[in-house]
Protein backbone atom coordinates (compact mmCIF):
# COMPACT_ATOMS: atom_id res chain seq x y z
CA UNK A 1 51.84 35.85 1.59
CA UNK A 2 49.13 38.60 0.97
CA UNK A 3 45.75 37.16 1.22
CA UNK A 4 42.96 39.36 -0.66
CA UNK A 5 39.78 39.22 0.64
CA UNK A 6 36.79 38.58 -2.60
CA UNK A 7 32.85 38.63 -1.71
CA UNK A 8 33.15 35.02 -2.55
CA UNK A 9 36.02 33.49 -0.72
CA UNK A 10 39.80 34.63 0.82
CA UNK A 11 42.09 34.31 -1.52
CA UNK A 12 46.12 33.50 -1.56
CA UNK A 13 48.79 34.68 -3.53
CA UNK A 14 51.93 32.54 -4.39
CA UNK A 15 55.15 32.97 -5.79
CA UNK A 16 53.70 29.71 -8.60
CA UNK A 17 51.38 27.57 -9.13
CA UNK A 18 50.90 24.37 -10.61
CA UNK A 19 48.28 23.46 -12.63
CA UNK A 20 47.82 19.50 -12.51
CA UNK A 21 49.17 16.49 -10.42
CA UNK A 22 50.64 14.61 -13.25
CA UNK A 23 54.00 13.89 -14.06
CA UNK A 24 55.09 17.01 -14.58
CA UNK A 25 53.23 19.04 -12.01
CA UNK A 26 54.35 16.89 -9.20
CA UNK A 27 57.79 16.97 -10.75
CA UNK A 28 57.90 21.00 -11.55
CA UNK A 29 56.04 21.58 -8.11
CA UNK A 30 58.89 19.61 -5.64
CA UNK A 31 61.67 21.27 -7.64
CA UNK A 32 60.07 24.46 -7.33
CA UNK A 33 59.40 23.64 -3.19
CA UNK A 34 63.00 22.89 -3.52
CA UNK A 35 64.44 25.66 -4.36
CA UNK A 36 62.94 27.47 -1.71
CA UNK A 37 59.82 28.72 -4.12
CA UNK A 38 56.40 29.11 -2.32
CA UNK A 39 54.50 26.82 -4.72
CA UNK A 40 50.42 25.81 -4.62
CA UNK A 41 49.82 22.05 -6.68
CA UNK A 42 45.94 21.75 -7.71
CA UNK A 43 44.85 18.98 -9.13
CA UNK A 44 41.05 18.29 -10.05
CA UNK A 45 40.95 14.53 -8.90
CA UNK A 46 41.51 13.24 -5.54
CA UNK A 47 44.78 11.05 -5.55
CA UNK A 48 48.12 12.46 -7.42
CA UNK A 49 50.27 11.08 -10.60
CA UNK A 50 46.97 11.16 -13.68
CA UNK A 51 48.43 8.56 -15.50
CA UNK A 52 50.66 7.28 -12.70
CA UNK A 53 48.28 5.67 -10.70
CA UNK A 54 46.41 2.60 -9.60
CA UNK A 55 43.45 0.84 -8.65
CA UNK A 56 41.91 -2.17 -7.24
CA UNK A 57 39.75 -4.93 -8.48
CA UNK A 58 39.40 -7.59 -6.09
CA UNK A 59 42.29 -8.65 -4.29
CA UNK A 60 44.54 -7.43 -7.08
CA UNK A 61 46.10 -4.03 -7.23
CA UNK A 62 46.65 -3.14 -11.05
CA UNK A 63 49.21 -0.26 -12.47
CA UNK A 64 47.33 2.01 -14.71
CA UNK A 65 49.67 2.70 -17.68
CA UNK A 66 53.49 2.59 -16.30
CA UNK A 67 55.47 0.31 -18.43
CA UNK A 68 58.57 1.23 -17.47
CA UNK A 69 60.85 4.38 -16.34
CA UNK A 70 63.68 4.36 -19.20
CA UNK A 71 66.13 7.11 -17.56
CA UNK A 72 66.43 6.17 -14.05
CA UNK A 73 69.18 3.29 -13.90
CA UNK A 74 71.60 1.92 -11.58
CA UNK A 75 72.74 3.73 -8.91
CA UNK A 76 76.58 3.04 -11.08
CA UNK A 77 75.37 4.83 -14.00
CA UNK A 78 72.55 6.96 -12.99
CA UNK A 79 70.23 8.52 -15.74
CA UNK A 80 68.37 11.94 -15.53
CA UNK A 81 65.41 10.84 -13.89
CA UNK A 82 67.27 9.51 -10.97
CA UNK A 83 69.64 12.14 -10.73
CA UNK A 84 66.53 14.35 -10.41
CA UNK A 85 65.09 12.50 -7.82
CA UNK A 86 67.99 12.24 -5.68
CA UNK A 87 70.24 14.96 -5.98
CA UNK A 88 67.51 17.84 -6.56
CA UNK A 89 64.74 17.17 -4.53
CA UNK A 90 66.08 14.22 -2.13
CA UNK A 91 63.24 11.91 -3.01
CA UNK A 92 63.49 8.21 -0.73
CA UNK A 93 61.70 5.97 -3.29
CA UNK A 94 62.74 2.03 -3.91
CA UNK A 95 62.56 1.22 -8.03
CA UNK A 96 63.37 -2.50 -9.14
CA UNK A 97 64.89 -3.14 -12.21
CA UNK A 98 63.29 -4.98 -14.71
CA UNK A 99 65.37 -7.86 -15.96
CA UNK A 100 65.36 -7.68 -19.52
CA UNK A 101 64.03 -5.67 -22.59
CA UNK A 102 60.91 -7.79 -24.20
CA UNK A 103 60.57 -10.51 -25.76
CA UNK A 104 59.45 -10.39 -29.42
CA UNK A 105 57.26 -12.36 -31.39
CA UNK A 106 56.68 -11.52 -35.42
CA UNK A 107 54.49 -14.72 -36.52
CA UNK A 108 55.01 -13.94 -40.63
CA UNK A 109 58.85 -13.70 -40.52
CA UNK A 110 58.93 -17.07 -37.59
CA UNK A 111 60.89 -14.09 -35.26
CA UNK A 112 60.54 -14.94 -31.76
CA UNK A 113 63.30 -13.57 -29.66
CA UNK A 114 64.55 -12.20 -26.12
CA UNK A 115 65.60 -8.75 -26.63
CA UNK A 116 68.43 -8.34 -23.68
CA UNK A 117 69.41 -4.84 -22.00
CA UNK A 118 73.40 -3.99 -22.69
CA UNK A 119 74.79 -2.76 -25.83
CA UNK A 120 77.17 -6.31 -26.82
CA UNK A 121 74.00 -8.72 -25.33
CA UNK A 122 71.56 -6.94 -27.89
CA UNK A 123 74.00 -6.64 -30.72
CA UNK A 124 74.66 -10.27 -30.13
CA UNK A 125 70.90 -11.18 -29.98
CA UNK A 126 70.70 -9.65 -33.41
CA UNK A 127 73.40 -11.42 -34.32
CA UNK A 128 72.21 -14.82 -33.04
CA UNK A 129 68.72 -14.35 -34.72
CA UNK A 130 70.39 -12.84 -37.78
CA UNK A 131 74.23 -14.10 -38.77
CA UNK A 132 76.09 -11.35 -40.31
CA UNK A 133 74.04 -8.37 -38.91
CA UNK A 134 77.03 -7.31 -36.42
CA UNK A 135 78.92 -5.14 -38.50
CA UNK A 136 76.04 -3.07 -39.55
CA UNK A 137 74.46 -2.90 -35.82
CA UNK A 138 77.52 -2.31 -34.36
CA UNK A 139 78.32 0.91 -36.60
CA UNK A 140 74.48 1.91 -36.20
CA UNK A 141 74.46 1.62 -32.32
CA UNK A 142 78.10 3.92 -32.53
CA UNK A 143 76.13 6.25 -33.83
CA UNK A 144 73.23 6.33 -31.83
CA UNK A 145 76.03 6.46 -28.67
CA UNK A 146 77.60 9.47 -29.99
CA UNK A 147 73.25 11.28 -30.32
CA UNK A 148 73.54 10.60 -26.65
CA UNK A 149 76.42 11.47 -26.07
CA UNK A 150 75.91 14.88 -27.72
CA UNK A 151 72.45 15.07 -25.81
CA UNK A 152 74.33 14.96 -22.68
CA UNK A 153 76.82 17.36 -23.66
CA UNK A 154 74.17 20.03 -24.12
CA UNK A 155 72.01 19.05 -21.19
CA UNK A 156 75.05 19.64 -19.71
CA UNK A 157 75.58 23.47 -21.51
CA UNK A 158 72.77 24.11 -19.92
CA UNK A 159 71.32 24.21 -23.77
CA UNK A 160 74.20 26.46 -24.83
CA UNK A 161 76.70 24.25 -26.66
CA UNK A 162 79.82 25.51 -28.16
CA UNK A 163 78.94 24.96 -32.06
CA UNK A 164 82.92 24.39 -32.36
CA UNK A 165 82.57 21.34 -30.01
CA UNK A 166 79.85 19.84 -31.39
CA UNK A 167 81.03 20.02 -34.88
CA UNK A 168 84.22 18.48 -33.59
CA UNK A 169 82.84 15.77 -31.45
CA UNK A 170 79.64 15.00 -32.60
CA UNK A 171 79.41 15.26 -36.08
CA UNK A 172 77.56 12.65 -37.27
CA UNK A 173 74.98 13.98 -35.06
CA UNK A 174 74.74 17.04 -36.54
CA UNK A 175 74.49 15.44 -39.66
CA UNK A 176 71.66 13.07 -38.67
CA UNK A 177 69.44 15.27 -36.22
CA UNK A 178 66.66 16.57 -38.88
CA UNK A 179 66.28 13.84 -40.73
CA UNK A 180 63.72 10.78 -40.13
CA UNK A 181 64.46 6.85 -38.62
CA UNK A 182 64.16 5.53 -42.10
CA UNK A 183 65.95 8.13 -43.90
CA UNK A 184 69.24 7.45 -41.74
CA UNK A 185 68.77 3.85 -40.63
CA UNK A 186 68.65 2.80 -44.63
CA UNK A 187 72.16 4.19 -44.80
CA UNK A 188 73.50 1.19 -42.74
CA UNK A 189 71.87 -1.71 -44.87
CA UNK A 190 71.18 -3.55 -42.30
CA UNK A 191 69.66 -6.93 -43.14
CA UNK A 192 65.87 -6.65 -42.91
CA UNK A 193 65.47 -9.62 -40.81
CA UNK A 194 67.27 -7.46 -37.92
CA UNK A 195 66.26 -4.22 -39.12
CA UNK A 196 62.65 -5.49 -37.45
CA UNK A 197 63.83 -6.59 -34.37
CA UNK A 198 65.75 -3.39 -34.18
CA UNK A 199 62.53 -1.10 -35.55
CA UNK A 200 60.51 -3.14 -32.63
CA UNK A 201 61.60 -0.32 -30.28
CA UNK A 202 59.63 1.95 -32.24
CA UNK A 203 56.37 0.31 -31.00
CA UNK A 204 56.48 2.04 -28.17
CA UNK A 205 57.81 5.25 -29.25
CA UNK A 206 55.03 6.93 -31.40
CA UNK A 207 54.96 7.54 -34.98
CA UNK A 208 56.63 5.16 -37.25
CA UNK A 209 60.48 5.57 -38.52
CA UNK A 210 59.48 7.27 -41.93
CA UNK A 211 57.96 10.05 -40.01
CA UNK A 212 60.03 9.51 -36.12
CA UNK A 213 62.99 11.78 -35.35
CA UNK A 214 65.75 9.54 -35.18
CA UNK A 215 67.48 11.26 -32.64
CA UNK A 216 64.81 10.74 -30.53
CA UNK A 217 64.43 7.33 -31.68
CA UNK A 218 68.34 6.78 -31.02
CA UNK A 219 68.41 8.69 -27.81
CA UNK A 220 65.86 6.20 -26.44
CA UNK A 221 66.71 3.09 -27.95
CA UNK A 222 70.73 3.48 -26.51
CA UNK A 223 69.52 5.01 -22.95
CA UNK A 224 66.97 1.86 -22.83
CA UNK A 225 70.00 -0.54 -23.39
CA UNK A 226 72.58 1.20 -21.35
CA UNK A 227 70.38 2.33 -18.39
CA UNK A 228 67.75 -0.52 -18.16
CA UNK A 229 64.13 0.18 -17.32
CA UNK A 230 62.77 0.50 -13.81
CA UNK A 231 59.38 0.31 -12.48
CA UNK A 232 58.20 1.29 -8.61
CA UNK A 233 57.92 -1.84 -6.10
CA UNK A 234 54.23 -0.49 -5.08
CA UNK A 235 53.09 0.91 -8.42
CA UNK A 236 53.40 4.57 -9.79
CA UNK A 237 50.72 5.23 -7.27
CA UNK A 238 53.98 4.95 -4.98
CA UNK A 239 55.99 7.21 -6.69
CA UNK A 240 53.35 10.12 -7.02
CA UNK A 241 52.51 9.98 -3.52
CA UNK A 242 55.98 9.76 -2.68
CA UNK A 243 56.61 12.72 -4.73
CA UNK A 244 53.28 14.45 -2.81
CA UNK A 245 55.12 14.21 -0.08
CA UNK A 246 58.22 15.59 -0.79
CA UNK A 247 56.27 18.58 -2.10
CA UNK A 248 54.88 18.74 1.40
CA UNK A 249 57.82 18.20 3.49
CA UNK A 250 59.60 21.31 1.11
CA UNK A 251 56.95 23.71 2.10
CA UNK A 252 54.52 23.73 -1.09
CA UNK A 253 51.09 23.56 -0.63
CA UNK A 254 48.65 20.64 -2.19
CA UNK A 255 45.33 21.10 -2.77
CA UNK A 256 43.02 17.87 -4.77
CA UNK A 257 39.35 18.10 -5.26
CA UNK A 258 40.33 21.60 -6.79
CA UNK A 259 40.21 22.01 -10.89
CA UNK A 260 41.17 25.18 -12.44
CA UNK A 261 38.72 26.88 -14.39
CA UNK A 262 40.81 29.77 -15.45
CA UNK A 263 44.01 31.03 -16.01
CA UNK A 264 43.66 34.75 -15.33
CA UNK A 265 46.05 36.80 -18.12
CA UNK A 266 46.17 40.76 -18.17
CA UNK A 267 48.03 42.24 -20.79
CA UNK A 268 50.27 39.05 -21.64
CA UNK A 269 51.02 38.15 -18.95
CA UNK A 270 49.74 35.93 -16.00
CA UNK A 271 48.21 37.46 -12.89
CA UNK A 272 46.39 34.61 -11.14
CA UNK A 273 43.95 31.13 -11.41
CA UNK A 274 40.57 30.78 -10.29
CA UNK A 275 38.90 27.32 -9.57
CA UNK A 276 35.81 25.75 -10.60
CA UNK A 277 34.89 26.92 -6.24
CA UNK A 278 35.67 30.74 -7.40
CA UNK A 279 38.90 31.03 -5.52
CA UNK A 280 41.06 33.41 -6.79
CA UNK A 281 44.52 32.86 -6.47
CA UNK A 282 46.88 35.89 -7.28
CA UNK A 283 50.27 34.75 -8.90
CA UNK A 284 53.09 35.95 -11.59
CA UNK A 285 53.63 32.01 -12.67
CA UNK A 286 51.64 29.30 -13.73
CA UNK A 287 53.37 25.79 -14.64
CA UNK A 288 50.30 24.17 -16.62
CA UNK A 289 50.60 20.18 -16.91
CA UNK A 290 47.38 20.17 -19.21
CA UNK A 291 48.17 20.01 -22.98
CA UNK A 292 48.79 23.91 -24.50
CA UNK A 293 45.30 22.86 -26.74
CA UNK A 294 43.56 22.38 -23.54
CA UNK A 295 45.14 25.16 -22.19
CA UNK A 296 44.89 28.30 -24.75
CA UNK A 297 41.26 26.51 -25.72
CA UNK A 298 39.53 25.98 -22.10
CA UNK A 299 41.66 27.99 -19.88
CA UNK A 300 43.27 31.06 -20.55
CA UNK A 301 41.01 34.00 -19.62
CA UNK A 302 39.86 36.06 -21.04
CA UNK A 303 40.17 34.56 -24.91
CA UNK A 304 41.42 37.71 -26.32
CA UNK A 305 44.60 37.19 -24.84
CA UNK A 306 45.85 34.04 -26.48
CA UNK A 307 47.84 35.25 -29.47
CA UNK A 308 46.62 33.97 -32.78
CA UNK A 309 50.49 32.25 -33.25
CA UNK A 310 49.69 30.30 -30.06
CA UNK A 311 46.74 28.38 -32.13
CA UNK A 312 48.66 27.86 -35.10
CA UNK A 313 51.35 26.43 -32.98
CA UNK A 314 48.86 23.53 -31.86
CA UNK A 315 46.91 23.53 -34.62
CA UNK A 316 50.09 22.81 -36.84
CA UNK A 317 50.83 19.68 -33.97
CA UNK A 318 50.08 16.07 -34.48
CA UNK A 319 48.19 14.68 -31.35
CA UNK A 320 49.61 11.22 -30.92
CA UNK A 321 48.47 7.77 -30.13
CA UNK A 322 46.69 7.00 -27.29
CA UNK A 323 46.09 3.12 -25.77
CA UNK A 324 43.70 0.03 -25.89
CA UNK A 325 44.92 -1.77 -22.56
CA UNK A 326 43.41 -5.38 -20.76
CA UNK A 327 43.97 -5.74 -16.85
CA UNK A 328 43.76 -9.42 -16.35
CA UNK A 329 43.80 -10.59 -12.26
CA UNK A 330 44.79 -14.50 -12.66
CA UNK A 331 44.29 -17.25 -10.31
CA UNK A 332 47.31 -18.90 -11.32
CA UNK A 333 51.48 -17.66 -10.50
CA UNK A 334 53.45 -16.43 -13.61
CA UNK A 335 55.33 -19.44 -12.94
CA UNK A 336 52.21 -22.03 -13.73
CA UNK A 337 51.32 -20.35 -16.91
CA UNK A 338 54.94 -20.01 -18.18
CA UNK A 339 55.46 -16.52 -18.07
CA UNK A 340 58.88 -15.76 -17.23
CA UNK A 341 58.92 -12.15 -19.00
CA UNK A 342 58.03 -9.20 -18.26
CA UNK A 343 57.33 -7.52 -21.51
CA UNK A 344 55.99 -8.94 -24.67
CA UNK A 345 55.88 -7.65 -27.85
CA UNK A 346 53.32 -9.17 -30.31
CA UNK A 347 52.26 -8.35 -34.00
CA UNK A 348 51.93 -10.65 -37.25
CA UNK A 349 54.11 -8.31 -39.19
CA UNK A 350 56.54 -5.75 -38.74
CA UNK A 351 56.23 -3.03 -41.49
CA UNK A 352 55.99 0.46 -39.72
CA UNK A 353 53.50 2.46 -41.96
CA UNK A 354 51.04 -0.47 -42.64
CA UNK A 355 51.11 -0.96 -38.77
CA UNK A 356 50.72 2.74 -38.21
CA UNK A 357 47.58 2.50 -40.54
CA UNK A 358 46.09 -0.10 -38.84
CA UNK A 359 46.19 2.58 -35.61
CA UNK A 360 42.93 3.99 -37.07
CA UNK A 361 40.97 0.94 -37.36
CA UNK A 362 39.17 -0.86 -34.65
CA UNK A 363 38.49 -4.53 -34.56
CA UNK A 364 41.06 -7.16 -33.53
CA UNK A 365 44.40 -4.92 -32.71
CA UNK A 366 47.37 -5.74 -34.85
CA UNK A 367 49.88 -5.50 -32.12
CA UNK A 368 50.07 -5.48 -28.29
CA UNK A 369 52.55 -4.41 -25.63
CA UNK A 370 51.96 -7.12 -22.98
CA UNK A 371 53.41 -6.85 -19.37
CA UNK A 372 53.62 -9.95 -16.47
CA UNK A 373 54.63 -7.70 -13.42
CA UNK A 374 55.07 -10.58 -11.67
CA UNK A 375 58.47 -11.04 -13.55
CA UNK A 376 59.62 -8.12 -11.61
CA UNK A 377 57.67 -8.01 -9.22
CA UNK A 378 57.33 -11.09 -8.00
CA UNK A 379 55.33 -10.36 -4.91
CA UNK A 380 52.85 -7.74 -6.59
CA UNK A 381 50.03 -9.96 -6.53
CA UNK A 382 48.71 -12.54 -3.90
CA UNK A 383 50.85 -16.60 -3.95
CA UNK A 384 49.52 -18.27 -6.40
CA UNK A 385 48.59 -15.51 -8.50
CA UNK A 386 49.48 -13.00 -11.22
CA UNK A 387 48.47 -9.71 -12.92
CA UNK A 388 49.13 -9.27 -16.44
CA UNK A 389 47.93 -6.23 -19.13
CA UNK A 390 47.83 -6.26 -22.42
CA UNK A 391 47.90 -2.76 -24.25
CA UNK A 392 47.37 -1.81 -27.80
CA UNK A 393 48.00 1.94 -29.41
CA UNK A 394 45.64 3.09 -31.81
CA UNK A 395 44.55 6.40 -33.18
CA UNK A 396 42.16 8.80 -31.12
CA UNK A 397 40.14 9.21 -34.60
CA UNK A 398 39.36 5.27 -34.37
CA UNK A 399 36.97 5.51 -32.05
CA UNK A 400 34.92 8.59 -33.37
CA UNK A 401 32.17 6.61 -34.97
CA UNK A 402 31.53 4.80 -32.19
CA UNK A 403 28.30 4.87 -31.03
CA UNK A 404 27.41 4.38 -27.51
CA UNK A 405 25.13 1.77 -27.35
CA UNK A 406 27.72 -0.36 -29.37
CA UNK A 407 31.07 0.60 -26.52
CA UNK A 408 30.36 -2.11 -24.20
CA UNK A 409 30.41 -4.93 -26.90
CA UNK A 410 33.04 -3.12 -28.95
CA UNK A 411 35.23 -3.43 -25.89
CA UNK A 412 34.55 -6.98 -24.81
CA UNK A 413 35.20 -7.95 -28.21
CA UNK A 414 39.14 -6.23 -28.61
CA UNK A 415 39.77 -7.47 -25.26
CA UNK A 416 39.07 -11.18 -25.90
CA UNK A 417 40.92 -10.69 -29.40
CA UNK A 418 43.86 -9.57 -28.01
CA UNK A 419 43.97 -12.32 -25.34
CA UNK A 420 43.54 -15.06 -28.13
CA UNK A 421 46.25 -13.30 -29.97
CA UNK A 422 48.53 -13.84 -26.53
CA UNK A 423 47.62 -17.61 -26.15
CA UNK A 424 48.22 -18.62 -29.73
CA UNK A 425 51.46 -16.75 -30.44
CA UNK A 426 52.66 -17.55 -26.95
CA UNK A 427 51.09 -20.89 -26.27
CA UNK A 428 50.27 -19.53 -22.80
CA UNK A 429 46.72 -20.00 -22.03
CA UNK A 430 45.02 -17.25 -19.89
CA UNK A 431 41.69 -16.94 -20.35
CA UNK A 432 41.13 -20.29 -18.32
CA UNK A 433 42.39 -18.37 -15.54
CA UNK A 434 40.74 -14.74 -15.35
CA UNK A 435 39.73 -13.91 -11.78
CA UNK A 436 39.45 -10.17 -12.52
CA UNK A 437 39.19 -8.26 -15.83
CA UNK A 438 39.22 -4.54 -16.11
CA UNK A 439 39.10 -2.57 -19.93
CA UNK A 440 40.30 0.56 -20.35
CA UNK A 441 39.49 2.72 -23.96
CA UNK A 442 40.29 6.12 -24.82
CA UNK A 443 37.39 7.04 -23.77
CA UNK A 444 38.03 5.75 -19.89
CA UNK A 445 41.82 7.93 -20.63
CA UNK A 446 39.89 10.74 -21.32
CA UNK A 447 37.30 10.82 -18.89
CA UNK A 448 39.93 10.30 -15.95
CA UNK A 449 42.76 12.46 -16.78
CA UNK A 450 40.73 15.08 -19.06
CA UNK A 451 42.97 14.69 -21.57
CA UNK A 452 42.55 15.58 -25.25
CA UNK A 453 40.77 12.69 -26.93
CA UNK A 454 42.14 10.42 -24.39
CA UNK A 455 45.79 10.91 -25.86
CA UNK A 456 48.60 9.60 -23.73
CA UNK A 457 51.60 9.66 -26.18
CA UNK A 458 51.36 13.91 -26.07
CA UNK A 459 51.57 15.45 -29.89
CA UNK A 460 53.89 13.59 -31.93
CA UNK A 461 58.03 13.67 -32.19
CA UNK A 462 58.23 13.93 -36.09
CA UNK A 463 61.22 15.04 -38.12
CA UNK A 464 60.20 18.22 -37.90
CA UNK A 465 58.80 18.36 -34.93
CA UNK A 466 60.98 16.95 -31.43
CA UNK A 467 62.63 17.59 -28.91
CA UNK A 468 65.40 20.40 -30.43
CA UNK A 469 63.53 22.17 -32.59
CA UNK A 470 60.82 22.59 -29.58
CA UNK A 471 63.87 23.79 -27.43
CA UNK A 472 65.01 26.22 -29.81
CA UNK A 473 61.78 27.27 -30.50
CA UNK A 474 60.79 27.91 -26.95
CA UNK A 475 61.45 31.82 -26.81
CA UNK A 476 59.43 31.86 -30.14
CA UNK A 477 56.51 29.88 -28.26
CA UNK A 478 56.90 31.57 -24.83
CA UNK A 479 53.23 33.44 -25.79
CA UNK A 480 52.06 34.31 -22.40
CA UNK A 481 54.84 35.72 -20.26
CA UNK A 482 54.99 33.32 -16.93
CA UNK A 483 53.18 30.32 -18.44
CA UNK A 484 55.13 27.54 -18.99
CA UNK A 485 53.85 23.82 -19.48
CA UNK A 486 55.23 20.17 -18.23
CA UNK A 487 53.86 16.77 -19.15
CA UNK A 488 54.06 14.26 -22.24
CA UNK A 489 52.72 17.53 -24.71
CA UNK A 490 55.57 19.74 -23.70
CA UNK A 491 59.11 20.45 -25.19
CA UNK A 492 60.51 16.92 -23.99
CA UNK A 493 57.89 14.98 -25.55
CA UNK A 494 55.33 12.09 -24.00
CA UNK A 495 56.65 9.14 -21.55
CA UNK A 496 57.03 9.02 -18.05
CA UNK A 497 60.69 9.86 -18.09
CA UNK A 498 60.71 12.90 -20.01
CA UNK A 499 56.75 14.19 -17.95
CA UNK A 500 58.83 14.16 -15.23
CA UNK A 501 62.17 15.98 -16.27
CA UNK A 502 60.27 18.48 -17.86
CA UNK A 503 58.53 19.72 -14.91
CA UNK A 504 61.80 20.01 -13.82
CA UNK A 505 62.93 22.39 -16.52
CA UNK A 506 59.82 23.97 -16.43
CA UNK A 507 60.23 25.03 -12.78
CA UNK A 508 64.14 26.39 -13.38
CA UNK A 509 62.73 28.50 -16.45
CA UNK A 510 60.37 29.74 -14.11
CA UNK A 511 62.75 30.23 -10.98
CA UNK A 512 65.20 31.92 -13.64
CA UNK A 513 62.36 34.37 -14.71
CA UNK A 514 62.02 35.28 -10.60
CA UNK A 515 65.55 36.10 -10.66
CA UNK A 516 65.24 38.90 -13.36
CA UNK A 517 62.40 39.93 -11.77
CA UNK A 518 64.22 40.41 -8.37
């Protein structure tokens, strides 16, 4: 390509660029290398993936943040994410299967409980834990099979459905896509005993079912069950540099140590980047993994081009939860201590909104997500020993009147809460047994990834507010002709799965906008 020569530095030009080594950049650059587009990746740190990465304490090698990749599955009944990686971009990556769902615990209500993957095993769980709940959460999970269904059907229309087949096929999701969890999942009066285990999906989901889509809610809940959950054999850190790689071996062009400072726009439109160095990079189309508040706020240049709509568009967004999480390095296999799960789920109650309050208070956290890789992973840690984390969501706003000389012990002091909380509703001790402790705060989120507040959980999927109405709305919100965005705050929502098939769609809007140009 043309280079352009500046008093600073020599510049390139490229067909796109990628803003960000998350997720989605990785994800939107390797599609883009593979359809033959000549793509630059910059990322600001010095190792790929932002969330999806790892580090070492020790002898022990801890994953960052990945819980789990939902829509990968078997190579029988492949989901989206693995049909991405290999039939579009050939990616050669290993991903073990997790062997079950989570296991429960709800120490008011005496639930403790194995949540298995299939559709009959957890209808029967319910049904074991709750007699008489089958009818209802049989007819509930036939509908959330047919939100799926229809999902797939208009991934597959390439988002163009024929209204005629969806009324006829899919009605009931028609029926049920703007309203709320609650507001539909009421309609099947299902006992409340199982109505918690069933609502304990939405602990890792985002806002609670008063306020959550339920498509998206049912979407994830019945892809979870049918598909399984994956995770890397060598940690994310594996599956970004894998993806690095692929980027490389395509053609595109990689560049860390390199944040962008700018966003060049001329007349609505984008002409190039410039780093924090003062290179200059001429291109048509920018793929930005940052958040669109990050973006219209701190990059686009100059400000006068950011249309007033684009900051009511953010402004009118819910940020969502970001995470609390415990590394723990043991000196003692999972085996020894009992733990022969991978996930846990933990809270003294189960009622959504109080929970959700609870998000904006620090102290003790009310519930925890807490993962044993070694149940998967059996040989992720050195014999005779085992990792575990323990992760709590809370509210960015919690941590605003923190002050700094109060951090440290504010830390220490949720950390050894939420291991007590592990030991007395599990009976497993771990504290006897810490080699290597690492805490991570909103604060550490933020500081690393640059992310808004440290959120990790994008803005948030309500009623209003998901998936489908961001699709449809996309033309509307298309305010800066060849800048389109990947990641947990785009049009797909946060999580792994959907960072990384958006930077997928992201790069075909973008090839698609070449074509007309051609």
């Amino acid at each position: 390509m043309k280079e352009i020569v500046s008093d600073s530095t020599i510049q390139k030009s490229y067909e796109a660029v990628v803003v960000g080594a998350g997720c989605g950049g990785l994800a939107a650059a390797a599609q883009l290398a593979a359809k033959g587009v000549q793509v630059l990746l910059l990322e600001q740190h010095n190792l790929p993936g932002g969330f999806g990465s790892s580090f070492v304490r020790g002898r022990f090698e801890f994953e960052t943040a990945l819980h789990m990749l939902v829509d990968y599955g078997p190579s029988y009944r492949m989901g989206s994410v693995r049909k991405f990686f290999e039939n579009d971009i050939a990616l050669d990556i290993e991903l073990v299967e997790v062997p079950d769902a989570y296991r429960i615990i709800i120490a008011d209500d005496g639930i403790d409980a194995v949540i298995p993957l299939g559709v009959e095993q957890f209808i029967s769980a319910i049904e074991d834990a709750v007699p008489g709940s089958r009818p209802s959460m049989t007819s509930y999970i036939e509908l959330c099979k047919e939100v799926m269904d229809a999902l797939e059907y208009i991934g597959e229309s390439k988002g163009r459905p024929d209204q005629k087949v969806l009324r006829a096929k899919y009605p009931r999701f028609l029926k049920t896509t703007a309203y709320s969890v609650e507001e539909v999942t009421r309609k099947f009066n299902i006992p409340d005993k199982a109505l918690k285990l069933l609502y304990s999906y939405w602990m890792v989901v985002g806002p609670p079912p008063s306020r959550l889509n339920f498509t998206t809610f049912a979407a994830f809940m019945f892809r979870y069950m049918t598909h399984g959950s994956f995770i890397p054999r060598m940690r994310s850190h594996e599956m970004m540099t894998a993806l690095d790689e692929r980027i490389r071996e395509l053609g595109g062009d990689i560049e860390y140590n390199s944040r962008v400072e700018k966003i060049l726009v001329q007349n609505g439109e984008v002409i190039g980047i410039e780093t924090a160095k003062g290179d200059r990079i001429e291109t048509k189309h920018v793929i930005c993994n940052a958040s669109p508040t990050i973006t219209y706020n701190n990059l686009v240049y100059p400000k006068e081009e950011v249309p007033q709509r684009a900051y009511q568009t953010i402004n009118a967004r819910e940020h969502g939860l970001t995470m609390f999480v415990v590394y723990l390095g043991l000196d003692a296999s999972a085996e020894e201590l009992g733990l022969d799960t991978y996930g846990y789920m933990i809270t003294p109650f189960l009622e959504p909104d109080r929970l959700y309050e609870n998000f904006y208070r620090l102290g003790s956290p009310t519930v925890q997500a807490t993962v044993c890789m070694n149940a998967a992973l059996p040989e992720c840690s050195p014999p005779g020993t085992s990792i575990v984390f323990l992760a709590s969501l809370m509210r960015p706003e919690a941590w605003a009147s923190v002050r700094p000389g109060n951090y440290f012990a504010l830390k220490n002091k949720m950390a050894k809460a939420m291991i007590e909380q592990f030991e007395n509703k599990t009976g497993i001790k771990l504290s006897d047994h810490i080699e290597e402790i690492e805490i991570a705060t909103p604060q550490t989120f933020a500081r690393y990834t640059g992310t808004h507040n440290g959120v990790i959980y994008g803005y948030e999927p309500e009623s209003w507010d998901w998936t489908m109405p961001r699709l449809a709305s996309i033309q509307n919100e298309y305010y800066i002709r060849g800048l389109h965005f990947s990641g947990g705050f785009s049009f797909l929502c946060a999580g792994y799965s959907n960072s990384l098939l958006s930077g997928k769609m992201a790069a075909n809007f973008t090839i698609k906008e070449m074509e007309k140009e051609r």
